[in-house]
C-alpha atoms as a PDB file:
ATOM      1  CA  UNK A   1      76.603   5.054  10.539  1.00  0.00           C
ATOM      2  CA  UNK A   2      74.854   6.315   7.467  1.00  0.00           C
ATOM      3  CA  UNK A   3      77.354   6.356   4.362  1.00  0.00           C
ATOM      4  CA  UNK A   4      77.760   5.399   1.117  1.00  0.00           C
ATOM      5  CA  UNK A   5      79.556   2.229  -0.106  1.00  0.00           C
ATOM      6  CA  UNK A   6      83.070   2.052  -1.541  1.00  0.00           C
ATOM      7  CA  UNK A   7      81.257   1.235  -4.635  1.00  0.00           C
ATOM      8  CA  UNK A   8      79.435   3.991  -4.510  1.00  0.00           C
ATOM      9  CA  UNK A   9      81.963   6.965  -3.600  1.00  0.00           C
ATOM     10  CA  UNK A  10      84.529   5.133  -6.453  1.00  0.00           C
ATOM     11  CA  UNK A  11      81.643   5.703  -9.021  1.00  0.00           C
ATOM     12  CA  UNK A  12      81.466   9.502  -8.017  1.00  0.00           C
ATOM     13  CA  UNK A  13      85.173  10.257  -8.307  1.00  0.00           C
ATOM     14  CA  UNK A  14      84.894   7.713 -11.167  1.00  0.00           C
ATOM     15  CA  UNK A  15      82.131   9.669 -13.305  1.00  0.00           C
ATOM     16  CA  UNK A  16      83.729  12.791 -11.643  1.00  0.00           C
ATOM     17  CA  UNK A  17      87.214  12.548 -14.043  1.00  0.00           C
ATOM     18  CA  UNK A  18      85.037  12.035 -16.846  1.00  0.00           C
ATOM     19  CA  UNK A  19      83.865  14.718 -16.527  1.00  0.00           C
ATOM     20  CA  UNK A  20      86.458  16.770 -15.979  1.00  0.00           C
ATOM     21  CA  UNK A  21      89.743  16.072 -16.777  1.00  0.00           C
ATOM     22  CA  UNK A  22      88.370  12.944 -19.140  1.00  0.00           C
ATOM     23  CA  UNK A  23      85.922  15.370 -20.695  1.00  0.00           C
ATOM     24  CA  UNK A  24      86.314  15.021 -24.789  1.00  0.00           C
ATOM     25  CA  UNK A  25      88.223  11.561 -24.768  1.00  0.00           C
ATOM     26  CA  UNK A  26      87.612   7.586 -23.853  1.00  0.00           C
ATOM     27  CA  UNK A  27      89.447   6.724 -20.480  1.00  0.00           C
ATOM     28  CA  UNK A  28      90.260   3.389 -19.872  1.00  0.00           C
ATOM     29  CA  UNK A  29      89.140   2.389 -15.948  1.00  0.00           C
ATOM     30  CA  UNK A  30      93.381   2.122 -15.306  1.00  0.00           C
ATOM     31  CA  UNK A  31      93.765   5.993 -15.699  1.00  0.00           C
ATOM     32  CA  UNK A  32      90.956   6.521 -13.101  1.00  0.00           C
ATOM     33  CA  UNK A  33      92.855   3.606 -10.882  1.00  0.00           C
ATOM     34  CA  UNK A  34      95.803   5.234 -11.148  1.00  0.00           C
ATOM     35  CA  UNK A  35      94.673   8.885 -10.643  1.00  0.00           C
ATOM     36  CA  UNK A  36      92.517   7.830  -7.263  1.00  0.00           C
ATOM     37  CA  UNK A  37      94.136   5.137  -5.621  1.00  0.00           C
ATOM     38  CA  UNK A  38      91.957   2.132  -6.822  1.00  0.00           C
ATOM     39  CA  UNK A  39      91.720  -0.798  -6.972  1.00  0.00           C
ATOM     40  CA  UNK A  40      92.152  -2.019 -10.966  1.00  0.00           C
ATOM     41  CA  UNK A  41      89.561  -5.071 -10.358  1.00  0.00           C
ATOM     42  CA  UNK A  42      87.530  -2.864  -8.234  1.00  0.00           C
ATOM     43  CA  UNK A  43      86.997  -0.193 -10.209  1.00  0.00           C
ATOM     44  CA  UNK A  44      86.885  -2.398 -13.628  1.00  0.00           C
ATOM     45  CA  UNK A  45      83.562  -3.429 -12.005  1.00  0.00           C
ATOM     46  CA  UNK A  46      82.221  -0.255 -11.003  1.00  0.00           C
ATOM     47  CA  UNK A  47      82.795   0.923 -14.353  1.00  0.00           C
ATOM     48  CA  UNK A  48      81.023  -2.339 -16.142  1.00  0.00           C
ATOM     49  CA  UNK A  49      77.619  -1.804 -13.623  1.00  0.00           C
ATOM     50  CA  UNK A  50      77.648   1.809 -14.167  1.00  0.00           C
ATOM     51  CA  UNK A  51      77.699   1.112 -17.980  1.00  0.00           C
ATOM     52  CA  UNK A  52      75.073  -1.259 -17.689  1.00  0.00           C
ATOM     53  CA  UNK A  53      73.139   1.549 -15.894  1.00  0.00           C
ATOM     54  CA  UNK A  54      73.820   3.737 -18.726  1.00  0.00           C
ATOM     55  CA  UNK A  55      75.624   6.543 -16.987  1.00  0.00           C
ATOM     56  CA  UNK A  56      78.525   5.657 -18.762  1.00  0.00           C
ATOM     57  CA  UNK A  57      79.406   4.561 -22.792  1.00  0.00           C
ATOM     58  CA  UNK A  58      81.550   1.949 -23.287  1.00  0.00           C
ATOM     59  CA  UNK A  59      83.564   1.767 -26.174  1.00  0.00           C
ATOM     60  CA  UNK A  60      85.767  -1.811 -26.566  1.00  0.00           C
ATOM     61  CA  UNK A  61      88.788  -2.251 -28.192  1.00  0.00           C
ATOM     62  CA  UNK A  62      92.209  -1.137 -27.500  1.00  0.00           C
ATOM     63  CA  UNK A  63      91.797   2.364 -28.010  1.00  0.00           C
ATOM     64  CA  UNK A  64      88.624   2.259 -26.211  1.00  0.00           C
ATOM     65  CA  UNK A  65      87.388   3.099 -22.604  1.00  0.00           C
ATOM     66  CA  UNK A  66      84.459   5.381 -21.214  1.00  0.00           C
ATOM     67  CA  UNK A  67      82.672   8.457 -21.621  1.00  0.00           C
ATOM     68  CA  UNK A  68      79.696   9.955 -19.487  1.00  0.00           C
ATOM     69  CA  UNK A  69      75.954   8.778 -21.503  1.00  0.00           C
ATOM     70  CA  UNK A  70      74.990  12.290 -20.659  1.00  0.00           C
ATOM     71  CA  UNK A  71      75.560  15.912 -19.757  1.00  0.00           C
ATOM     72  CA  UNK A  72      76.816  15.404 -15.879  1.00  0.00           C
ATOM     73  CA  UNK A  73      74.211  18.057 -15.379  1.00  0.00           C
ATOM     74  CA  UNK A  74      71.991  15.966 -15.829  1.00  0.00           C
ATOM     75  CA  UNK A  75      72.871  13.050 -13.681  1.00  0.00           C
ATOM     76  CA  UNK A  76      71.922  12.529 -10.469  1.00  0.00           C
ATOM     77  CA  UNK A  77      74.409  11.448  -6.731  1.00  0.00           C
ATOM     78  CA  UNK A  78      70.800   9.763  -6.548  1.00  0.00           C
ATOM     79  CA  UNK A  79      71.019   7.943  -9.761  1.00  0.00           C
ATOM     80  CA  UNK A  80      74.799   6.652  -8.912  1.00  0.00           C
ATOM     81  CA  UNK A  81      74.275   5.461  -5.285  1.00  0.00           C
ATOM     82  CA  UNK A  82      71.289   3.581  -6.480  1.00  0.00           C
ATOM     83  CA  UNK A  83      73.005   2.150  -9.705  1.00  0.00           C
ATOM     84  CA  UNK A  84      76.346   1.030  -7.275  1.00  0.00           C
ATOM     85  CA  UNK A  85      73.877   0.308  -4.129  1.00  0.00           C
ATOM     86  CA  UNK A  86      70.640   0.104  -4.887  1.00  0.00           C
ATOM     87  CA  UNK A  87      67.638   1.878  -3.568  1.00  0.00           C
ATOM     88  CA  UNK A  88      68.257   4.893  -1.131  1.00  0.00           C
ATOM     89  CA  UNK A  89      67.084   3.934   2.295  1.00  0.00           C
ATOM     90  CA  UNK A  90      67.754   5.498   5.541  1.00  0.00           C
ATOM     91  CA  UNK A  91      66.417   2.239   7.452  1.00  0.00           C
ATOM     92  CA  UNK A  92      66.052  -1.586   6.382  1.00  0.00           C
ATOM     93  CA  UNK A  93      61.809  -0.182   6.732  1.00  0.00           C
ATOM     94  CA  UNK A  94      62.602   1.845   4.226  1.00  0.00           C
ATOM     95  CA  UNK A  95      64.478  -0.450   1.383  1.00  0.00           C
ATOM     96  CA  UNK A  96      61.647  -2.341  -1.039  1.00  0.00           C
ATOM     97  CA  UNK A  97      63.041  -5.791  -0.203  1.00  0.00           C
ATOM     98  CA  UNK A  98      62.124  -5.396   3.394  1.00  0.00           C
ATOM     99  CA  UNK A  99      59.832  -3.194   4.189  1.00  0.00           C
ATOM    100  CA  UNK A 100      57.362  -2.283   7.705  1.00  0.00           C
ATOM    101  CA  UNK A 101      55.576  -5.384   7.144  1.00  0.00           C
ATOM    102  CA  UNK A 102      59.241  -7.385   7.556  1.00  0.00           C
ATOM    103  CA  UNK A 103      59.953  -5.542  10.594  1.00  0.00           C
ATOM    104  CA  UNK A 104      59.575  -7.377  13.889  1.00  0.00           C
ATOM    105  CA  UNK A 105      59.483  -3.994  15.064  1.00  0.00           C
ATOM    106  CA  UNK A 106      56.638  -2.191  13.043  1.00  0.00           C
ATOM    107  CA  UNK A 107      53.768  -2.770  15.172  1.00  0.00           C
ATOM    108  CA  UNK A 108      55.354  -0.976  18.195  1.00  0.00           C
ATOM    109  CA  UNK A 109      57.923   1.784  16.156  1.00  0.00           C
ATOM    110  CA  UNK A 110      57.633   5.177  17.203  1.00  0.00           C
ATOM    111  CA  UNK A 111      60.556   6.079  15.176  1.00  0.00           C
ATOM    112  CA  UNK A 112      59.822   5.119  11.767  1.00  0.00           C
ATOM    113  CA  UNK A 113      57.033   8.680  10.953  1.00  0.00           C
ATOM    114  CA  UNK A 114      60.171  10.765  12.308  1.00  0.00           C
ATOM    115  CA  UNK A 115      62.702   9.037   9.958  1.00  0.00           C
ATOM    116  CA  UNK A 116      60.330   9.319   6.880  1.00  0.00           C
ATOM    117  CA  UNK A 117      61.060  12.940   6.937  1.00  0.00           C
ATOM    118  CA  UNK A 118      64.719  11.751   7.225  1.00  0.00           C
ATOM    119  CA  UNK A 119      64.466   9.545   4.452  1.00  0.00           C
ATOM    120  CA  UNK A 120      62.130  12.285   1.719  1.00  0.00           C
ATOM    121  CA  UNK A 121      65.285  14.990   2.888  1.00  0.00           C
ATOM    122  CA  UNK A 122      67.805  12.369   1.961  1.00  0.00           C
ATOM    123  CA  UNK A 123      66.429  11.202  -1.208  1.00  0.00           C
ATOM    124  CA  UNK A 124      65.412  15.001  -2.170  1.00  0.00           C
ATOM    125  CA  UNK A 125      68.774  16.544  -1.887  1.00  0.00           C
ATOM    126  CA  UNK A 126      70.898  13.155  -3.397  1.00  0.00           C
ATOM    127  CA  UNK A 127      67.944  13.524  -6.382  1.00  0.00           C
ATOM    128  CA  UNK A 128      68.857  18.049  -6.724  1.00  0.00           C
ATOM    129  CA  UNK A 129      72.442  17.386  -6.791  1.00  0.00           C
ATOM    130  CA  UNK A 130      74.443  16.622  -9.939  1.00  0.00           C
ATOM    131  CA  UNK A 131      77.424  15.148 -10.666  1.00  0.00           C
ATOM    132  CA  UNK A 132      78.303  18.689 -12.080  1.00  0.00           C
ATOM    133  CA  UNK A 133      77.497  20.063  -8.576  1.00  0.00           C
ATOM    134  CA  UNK A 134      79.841  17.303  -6.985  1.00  0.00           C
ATOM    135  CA  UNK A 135      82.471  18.504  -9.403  1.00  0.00           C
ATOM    136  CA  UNK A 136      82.488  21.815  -8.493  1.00  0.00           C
ATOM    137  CA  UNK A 137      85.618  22.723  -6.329  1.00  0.00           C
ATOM    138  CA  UNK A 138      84.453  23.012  -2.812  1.00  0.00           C
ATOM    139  CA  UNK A 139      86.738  22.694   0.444  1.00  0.00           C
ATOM    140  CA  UNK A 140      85.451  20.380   2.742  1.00  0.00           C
ATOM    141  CA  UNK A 141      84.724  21.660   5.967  1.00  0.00           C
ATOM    142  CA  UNK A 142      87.800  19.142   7.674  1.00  0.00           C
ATOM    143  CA  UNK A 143      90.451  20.974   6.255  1.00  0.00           C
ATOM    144  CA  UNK A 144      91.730  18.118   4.360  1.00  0.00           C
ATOM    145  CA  UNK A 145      92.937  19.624   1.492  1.00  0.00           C
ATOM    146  CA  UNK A 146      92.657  17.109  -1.717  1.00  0.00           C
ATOM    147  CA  UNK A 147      95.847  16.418  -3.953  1.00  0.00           C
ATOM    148  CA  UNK A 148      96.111  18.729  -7.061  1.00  0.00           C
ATOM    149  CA  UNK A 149      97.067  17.019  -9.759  1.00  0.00           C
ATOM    150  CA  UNK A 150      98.583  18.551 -12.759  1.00  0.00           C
ATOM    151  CA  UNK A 151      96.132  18.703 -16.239  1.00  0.00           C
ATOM    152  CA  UNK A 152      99.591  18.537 -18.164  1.00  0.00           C
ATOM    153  CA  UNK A 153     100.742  15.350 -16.206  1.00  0.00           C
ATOM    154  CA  UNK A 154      98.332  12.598 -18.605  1.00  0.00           C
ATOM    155  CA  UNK A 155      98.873   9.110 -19.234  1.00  0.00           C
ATOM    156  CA  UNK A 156     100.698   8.502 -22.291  1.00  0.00           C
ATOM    157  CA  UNK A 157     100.480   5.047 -24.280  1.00  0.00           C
ATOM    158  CA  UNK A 158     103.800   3.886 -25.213  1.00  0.00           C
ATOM    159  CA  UNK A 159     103.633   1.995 -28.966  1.00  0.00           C
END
């Protein structure tokens, strides 16, 4: 099955609060924990690579946290599956660590011109959508509806 790591989907919803309901402030990777389910560690690390990727400031201290680098606009699914998983690649032919020449297969694969136009269609669409497009509310076809959560309801810092 084709699908995206844990890594990866964490980094959407991650990126996704900031910009939204984070917009305009620094949020510290517990308030995205909390608000999703995460794990602390997990996401602690998610939030490290994708500053390292620059997707995300971070600002240290306690009163510190992230923001997105950029306009989400301007951000690509692309450019957060391959910061949390590396290159997009529909087959192990198609990843630059392995390659046709790797394959044991790639002197007799019939398969691999038909999943090029796979892999271009793939890359294409995860490269045209945003993480403002991702953030748009959209039902998902399953009828799963997603928890609402209240803007009012924030985390509040005790002193």
């Amino acid at each position: 099955m084709f699908t995206f790591t844990k890594k990866a989907d964490y980094a959407l919803l991650a990126l996704s609060f900031l910009s939204t309901d984070g917009a305009g402030r620094l949020i510290g990777p517990r308030e995205i924990a909390t608000r999703y389910d995460i794990p602390g560690e997990l996401l602690a690390k998610v939030m490290q690579t994708l500053a390292k990727k620059q997707l995300v400031t971070s600002v240290p201290g306690p009163t510190g946290g992230y923001k997105l680098s950029r306009d989400a606009a301007l951000i690509s699914v692309a450019e957060v599956v391959e910061a949390m998983d590396g290159p997009l690649a529909i087959a192990q032919c198609w990843e630059p660590s392995h390659g046709p020449a790797r394959c044991a297969q790639s002197s007799s694969c019939t398969i691999r011109g038909p999943l090029e136009r796979i892999q271009i269609e793939m890359v294409r669409l995860l490269r045209g959508t945003s993480l403002a497009d991702v953030c748009e509310p959209v039902e998902a076809s399953d009828g799963i509806k997603p928890r609402i959560f209240d803007n009012a309801a924030r985390l509040m810092v005790l002193q």
